[in-house]
PDB file of N, CA and C in Angstrom:
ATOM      1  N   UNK A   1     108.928  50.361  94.224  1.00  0.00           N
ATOM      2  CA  UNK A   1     108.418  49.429  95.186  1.00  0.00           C
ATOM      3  C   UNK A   1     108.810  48.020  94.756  1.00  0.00           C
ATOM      4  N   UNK A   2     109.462  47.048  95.877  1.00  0.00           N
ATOM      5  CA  UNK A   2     109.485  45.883  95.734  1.00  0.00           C
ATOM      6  C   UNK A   2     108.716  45.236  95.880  1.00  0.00           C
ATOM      7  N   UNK A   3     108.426  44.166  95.032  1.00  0.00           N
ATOM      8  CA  UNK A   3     107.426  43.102  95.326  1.00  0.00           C
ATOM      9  C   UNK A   3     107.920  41.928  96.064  1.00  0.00           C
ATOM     10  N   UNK A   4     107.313  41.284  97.004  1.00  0.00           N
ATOM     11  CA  UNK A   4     107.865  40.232  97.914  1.00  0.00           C
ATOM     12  C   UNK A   4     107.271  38.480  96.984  1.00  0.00           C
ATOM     13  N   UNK A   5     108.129  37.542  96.831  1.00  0.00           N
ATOM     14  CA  UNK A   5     107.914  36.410  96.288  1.00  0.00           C
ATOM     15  C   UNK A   5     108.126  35.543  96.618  1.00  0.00           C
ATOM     16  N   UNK A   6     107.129  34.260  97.112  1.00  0.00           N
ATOM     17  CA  UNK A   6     107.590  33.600  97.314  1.00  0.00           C
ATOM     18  C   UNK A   6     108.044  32.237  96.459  1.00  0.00           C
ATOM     19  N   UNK A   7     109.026  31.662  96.704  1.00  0.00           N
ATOM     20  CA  UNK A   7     109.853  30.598  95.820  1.00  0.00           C
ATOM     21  C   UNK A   7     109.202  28.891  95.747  1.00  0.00           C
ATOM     22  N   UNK A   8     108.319  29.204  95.964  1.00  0.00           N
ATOM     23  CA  UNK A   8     108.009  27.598  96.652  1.00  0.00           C
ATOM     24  C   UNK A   8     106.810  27.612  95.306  1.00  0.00           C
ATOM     25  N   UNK A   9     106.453  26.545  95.091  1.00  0.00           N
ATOM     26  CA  UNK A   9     105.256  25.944  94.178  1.00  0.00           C
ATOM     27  C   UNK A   9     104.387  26.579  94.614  1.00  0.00           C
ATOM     28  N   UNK A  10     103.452  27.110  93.173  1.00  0.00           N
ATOM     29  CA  UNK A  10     102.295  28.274  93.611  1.00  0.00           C
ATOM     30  C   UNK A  10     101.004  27.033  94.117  1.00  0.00           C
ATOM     31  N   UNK A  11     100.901  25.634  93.476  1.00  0.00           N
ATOM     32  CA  UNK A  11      99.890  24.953  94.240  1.00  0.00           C
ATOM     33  C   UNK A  11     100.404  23.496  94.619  1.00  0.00           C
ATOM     34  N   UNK A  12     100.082  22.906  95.318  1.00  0.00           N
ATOM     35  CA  UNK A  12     100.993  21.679  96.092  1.00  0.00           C
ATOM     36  C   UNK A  12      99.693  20.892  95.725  1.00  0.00           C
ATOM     37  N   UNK A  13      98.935  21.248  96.075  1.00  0.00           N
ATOM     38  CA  UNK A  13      97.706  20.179  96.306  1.00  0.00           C
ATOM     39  C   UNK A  13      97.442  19.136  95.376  1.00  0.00           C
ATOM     40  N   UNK A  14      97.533  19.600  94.024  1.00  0.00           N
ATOM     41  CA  UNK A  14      97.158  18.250  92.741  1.00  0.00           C
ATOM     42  C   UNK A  14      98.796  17.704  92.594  1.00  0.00           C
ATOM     43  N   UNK A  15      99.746  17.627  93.406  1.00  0.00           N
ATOM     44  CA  UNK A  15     100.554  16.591  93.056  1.00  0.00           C
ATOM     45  C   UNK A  15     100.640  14.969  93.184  1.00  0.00           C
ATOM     46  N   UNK A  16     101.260  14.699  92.130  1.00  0.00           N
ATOM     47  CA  UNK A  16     100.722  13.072  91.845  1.00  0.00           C
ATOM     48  C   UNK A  16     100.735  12.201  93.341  1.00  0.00           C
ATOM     49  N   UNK A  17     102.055  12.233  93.940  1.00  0.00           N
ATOM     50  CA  UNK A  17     102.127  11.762  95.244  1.00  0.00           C
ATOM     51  C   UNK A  17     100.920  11.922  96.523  1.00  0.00           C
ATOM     52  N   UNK A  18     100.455  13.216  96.311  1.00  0.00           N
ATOM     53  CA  UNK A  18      99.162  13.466  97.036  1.00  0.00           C
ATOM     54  C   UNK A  18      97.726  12.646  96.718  1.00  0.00           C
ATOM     55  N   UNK A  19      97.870  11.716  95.513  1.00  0.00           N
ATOM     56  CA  UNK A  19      96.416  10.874  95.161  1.00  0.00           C
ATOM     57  C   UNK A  19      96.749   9.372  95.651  1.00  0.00           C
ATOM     58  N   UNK A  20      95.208   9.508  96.308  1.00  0.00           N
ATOM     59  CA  UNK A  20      94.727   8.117  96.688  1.00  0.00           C
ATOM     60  C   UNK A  20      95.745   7.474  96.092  1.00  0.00           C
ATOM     61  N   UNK A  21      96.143   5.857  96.337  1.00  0.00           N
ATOM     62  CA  UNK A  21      96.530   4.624  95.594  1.00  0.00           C
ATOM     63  C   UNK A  21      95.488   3.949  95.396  1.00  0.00           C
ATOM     64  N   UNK A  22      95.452   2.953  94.530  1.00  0.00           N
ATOM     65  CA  UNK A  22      94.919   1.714  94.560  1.00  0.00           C
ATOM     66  C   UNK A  22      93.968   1.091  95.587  1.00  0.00           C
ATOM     67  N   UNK A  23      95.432   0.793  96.127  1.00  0.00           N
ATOM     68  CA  UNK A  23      94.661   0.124  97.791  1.00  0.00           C
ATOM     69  C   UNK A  23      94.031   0.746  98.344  1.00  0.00           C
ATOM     70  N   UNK A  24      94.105   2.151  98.628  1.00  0.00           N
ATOM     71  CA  UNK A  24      93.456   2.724  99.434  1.00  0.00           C
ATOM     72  C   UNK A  24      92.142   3.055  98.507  1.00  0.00           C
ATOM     73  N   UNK A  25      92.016   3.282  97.596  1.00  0.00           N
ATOM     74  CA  UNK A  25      90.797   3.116  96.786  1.00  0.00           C
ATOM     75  C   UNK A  25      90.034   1.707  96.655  1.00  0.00           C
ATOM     76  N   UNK A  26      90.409   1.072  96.919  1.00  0.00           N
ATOM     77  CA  UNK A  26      90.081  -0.808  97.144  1.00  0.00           C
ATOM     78  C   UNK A  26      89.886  -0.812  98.330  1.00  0.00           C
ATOM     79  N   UNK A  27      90.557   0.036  99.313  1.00  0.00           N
ATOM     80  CA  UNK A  27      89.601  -0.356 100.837  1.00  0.00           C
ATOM     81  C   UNK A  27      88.702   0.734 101.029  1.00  0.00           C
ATOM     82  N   UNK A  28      88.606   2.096 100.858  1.00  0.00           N
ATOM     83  CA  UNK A  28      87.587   2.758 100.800  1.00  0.00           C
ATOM     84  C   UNK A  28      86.331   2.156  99.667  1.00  0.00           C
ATOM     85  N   UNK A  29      86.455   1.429  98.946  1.00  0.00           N
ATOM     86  CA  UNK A  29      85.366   0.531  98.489  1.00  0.00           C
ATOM     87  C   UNK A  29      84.608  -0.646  98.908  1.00  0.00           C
ATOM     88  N   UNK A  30      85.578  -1.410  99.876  1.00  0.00           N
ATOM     89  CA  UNK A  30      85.354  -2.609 100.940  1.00  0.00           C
ATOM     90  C   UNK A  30      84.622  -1.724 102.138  1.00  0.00           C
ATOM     91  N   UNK A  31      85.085  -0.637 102.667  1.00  0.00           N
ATOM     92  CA  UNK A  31      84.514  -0.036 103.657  1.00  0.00           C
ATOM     93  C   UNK A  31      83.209   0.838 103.064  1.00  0.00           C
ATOM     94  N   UNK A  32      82.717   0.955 102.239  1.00  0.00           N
ATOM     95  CA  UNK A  32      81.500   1.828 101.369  1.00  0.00           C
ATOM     96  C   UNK A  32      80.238   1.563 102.155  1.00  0.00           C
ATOM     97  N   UNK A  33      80.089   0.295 102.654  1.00  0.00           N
ATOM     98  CA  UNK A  33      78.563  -0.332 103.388  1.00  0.00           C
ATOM     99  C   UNK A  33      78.790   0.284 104.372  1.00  0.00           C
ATOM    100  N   UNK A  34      79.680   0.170 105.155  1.00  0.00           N
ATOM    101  CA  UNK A  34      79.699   0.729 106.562  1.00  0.00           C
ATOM    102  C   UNK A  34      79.446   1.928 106.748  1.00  0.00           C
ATOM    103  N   UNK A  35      80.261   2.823 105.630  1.00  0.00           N
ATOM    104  CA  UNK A  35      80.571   4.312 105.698  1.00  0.00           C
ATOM    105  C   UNK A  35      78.905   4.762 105.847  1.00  0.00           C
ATOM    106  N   UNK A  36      78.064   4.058 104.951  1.00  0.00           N
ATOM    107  CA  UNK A  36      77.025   4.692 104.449  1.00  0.00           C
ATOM    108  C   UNK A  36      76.209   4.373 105.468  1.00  0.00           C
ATOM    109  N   UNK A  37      76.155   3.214 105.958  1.00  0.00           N
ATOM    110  CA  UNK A  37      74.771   2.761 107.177  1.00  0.00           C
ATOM    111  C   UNK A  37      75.463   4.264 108.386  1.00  0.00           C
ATOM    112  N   UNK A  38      76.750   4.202 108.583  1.00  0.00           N
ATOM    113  CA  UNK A  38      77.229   5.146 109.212  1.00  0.00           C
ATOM    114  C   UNK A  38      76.450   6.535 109.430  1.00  0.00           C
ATOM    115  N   UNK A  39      76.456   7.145 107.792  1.00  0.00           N
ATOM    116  CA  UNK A  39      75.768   8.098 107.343  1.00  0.00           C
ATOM    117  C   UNK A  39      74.329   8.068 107.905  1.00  0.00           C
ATOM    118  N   UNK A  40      74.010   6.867 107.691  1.00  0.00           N
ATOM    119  CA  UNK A  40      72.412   6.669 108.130  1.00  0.00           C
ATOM    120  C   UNK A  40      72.240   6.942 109.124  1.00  0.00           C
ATOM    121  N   UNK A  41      72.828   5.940 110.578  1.00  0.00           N
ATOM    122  CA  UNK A  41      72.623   6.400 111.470  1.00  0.00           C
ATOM    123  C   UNK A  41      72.795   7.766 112.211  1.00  0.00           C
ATOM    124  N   UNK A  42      73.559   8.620 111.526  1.00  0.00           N
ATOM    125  CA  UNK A  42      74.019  10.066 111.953  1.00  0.00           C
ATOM    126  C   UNK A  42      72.411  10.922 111.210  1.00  0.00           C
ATOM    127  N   UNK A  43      72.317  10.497 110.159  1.00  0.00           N
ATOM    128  CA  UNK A  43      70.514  11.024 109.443  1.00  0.00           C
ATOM    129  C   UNK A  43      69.658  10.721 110.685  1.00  0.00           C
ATOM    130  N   UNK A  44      69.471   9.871 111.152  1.00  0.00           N
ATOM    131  CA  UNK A  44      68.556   9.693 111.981  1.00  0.00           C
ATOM    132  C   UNK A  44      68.498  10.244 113.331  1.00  0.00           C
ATOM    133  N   UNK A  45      69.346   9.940 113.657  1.00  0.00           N
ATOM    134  CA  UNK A  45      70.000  10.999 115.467  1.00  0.00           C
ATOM    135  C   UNK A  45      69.196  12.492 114.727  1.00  0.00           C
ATOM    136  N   UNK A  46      69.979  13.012 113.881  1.00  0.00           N
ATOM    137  CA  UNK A  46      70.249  14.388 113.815  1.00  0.00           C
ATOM    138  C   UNK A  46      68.379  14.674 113.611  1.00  0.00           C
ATOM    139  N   UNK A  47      67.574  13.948 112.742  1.00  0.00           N
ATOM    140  CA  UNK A  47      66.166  14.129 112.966  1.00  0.00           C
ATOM    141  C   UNK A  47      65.207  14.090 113.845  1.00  0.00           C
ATOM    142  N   UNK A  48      66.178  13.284 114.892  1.00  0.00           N
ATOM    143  CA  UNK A  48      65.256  13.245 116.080  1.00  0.00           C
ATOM    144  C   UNK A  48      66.067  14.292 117.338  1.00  0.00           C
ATOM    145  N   UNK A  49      66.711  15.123 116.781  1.00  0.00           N
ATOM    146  CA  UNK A  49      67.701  16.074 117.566  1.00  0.00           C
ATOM    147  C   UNK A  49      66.779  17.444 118.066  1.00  0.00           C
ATOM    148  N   UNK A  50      65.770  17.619 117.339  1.00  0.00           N
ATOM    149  CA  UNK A  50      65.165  19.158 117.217  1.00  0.00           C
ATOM    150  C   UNK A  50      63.912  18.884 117.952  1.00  0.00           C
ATOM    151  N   UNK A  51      63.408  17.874 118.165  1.00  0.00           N
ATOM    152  CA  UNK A  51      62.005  17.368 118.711  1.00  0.00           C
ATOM    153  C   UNK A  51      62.315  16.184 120.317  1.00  0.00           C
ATOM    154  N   UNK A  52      61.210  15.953 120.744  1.00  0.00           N
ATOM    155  CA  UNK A  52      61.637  14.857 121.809  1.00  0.00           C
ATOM    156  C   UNK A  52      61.034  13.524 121.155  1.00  0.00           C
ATOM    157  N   UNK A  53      62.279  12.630 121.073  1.00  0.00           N
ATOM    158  CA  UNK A  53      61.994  11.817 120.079  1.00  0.00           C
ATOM    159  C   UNK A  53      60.848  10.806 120.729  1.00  0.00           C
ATOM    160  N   UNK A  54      60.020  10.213 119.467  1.00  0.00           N
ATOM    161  CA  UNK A  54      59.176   9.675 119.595  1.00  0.00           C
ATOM    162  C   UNK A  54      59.184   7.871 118.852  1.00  0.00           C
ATOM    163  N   UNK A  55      58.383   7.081 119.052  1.00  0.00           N
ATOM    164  CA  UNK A  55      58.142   5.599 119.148  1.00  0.00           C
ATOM    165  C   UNK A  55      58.757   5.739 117.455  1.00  0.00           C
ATOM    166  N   UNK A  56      58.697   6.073 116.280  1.00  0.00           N
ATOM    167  CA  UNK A  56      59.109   6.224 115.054  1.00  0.00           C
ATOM    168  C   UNK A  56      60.324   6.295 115.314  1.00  0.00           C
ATOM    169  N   UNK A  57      60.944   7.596 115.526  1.00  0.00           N
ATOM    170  CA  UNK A  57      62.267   8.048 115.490  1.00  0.00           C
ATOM    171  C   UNK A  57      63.349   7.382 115.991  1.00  0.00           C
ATOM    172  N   UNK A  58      63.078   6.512 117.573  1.00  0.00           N
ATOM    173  CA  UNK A  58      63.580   5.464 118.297  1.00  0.00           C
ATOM    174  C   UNK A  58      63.423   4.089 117.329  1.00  0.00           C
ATOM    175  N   UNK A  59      62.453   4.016 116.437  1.00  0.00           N
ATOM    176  CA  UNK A  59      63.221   2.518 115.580  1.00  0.00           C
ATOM    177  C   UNK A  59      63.692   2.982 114.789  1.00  0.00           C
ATOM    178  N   UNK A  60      63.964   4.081 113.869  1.00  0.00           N
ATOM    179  CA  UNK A  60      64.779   4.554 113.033  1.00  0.00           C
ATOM    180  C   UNK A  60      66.162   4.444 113.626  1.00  0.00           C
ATOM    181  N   UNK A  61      66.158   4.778 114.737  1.00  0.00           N
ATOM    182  CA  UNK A  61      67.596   4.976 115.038  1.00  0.00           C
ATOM    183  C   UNK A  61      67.685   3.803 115.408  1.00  0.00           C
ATOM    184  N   UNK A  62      67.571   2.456 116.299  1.00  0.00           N
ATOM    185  CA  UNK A  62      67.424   1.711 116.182  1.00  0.00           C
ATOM    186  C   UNK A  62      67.882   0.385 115.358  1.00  0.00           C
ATOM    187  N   UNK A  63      67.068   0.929 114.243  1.00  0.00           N
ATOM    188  CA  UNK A  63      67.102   0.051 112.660  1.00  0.00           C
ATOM    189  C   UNK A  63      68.514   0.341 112.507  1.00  0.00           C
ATOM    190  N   UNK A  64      69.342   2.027 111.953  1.00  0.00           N
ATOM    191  CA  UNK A  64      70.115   2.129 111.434  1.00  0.00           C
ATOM    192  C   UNK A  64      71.304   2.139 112.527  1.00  0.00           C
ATOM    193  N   UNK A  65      70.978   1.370 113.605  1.00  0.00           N
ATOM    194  CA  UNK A  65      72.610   0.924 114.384  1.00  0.00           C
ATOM    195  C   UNK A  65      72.161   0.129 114.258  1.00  0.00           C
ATOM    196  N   UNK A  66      71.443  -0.946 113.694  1.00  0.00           N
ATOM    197  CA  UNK A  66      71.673  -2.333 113.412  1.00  0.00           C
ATOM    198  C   UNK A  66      72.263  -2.824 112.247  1.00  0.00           C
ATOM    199  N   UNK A  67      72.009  -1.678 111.182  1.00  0.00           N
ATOM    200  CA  UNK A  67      72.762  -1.718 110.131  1.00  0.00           C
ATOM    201  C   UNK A  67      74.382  -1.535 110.067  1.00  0.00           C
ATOM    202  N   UNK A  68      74.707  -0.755 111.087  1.00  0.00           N
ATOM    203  CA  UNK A  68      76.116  -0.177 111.630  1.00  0.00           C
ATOM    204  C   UNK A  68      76.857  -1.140 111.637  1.00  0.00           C
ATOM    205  N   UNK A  69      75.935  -2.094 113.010  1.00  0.00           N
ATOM    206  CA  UNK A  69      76.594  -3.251 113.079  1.00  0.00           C
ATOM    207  C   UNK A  69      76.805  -4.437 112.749  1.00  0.00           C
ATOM    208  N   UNK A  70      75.465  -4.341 111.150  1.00  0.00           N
ATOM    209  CA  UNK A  70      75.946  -5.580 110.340  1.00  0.00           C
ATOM    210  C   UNK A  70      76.527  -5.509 109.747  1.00  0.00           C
ATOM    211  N   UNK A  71      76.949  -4.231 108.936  1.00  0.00           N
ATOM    212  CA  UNK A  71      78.111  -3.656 108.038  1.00  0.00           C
ATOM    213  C   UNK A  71      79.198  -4.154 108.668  1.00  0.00           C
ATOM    214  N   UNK A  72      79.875  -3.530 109.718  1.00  0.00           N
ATOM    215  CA  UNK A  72      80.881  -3.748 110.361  1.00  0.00           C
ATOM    216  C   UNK A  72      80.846  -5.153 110.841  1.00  0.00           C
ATOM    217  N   UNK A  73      80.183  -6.176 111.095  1.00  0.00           N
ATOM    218  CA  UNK A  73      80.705  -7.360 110.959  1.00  0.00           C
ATOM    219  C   UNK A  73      80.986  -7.798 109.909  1.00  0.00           C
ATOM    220  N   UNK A  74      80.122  -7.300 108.765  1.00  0.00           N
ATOM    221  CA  UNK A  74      80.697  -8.451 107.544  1.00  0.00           C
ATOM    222  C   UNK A  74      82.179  -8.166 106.776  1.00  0.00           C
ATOM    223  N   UNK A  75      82.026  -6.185 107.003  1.00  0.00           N
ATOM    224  CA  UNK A  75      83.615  -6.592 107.143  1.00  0.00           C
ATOM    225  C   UNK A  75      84.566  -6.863 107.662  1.00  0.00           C
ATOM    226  N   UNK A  76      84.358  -6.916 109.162  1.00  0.00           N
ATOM    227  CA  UNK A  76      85.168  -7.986 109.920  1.00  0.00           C
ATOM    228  C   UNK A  76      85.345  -9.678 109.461  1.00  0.00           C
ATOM    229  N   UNK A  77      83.922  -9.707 109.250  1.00  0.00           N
ATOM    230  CA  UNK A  77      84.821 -11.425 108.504  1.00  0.00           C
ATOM    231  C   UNK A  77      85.101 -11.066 107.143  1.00  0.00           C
ATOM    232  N   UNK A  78      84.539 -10.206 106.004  1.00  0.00           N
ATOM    233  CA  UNK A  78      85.101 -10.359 105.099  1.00  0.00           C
ATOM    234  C   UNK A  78      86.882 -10.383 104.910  1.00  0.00           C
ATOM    235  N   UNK A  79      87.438  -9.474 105.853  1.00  0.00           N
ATOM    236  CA  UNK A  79      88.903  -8.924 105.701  1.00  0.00           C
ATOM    237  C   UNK A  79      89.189 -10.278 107.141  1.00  0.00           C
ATOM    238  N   UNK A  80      88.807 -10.571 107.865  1.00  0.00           N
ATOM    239  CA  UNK A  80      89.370 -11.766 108.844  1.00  0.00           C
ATOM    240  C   UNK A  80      89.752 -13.518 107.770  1.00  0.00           C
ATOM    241  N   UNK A  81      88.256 -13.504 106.698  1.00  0.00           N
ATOM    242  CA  UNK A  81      88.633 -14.586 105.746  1.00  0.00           C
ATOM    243  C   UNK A  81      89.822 -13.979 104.721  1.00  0.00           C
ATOM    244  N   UNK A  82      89.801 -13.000 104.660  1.00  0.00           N
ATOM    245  CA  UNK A  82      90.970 -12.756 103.596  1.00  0.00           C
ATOM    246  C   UNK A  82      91.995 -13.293 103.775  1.00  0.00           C
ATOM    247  N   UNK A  83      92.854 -12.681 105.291  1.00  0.00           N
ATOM    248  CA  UNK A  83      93.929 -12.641 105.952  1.00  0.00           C
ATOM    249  C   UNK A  83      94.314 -13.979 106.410  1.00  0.00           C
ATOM    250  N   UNK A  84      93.548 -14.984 106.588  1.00  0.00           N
ATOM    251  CA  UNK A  84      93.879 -16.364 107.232  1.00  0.00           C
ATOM    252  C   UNK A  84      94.417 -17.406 105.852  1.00  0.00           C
ATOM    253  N   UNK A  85      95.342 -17.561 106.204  1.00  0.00           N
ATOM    254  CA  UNK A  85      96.121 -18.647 105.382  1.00  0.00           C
ATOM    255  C   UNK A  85      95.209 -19.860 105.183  1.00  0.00           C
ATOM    256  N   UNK A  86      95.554 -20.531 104.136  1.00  0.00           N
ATOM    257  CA  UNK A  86      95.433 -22.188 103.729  1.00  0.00           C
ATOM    258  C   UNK A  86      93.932 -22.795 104.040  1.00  0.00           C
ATOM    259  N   UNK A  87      93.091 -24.113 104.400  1.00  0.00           N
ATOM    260  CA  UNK A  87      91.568 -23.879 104.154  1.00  0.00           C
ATOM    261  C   UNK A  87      91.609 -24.392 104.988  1.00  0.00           C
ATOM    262  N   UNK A  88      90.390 -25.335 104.624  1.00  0.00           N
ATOM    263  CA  UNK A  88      89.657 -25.898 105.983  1.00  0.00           C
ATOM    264  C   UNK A  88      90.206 -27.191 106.753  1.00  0.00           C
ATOM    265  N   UNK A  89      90.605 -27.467 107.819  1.00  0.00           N
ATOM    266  CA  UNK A  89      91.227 -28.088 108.281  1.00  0.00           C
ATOM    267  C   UNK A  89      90.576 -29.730 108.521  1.00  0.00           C
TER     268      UNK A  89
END
């Protein structure tokens, strides 16, 4: 009996070219606030998913899209001040 083989690399996945860079580890760290209020607000939906939500559950969710959207502004100006050339005029 022959055995069938294939020729190709037995695992691809841990090759060096396949890891994060830098940068992209430096912006998944700039983006970390967001990701997480993110997280939050998806915690909260999903708790008030099984019940008919009530006066609690509505400021929870609430609260944590306000967080959404302070995250996401500050890194909108944080990365908008980055990007702009030379100072104050």
């Amino acid at each position: 009996m022959n055995h069938i083989v294939t020729v190709q690399d037995a695992v691809t996945a841990f090759e060096p070219w396949m890891e994060p860079t830098d940068a992209e580890l430096d912006a998944i760290e700039q983006e970390m606030p967001l990701i997480l209020a993110g997280v939050d607000l998806v915690d909260a939906q999903i708790i008030a998913l099984d019940r008919t939500p009530n006066e609690l559950d509505n400021r929870r969710i609430r609260r944590a899209h306000r967080r959404v959207l302070a995250a996401h502004r500050e890194l909108a100006n944080r990365t908008a001040g980055a990007t702009l050339p030379g100072g104050a005029a």
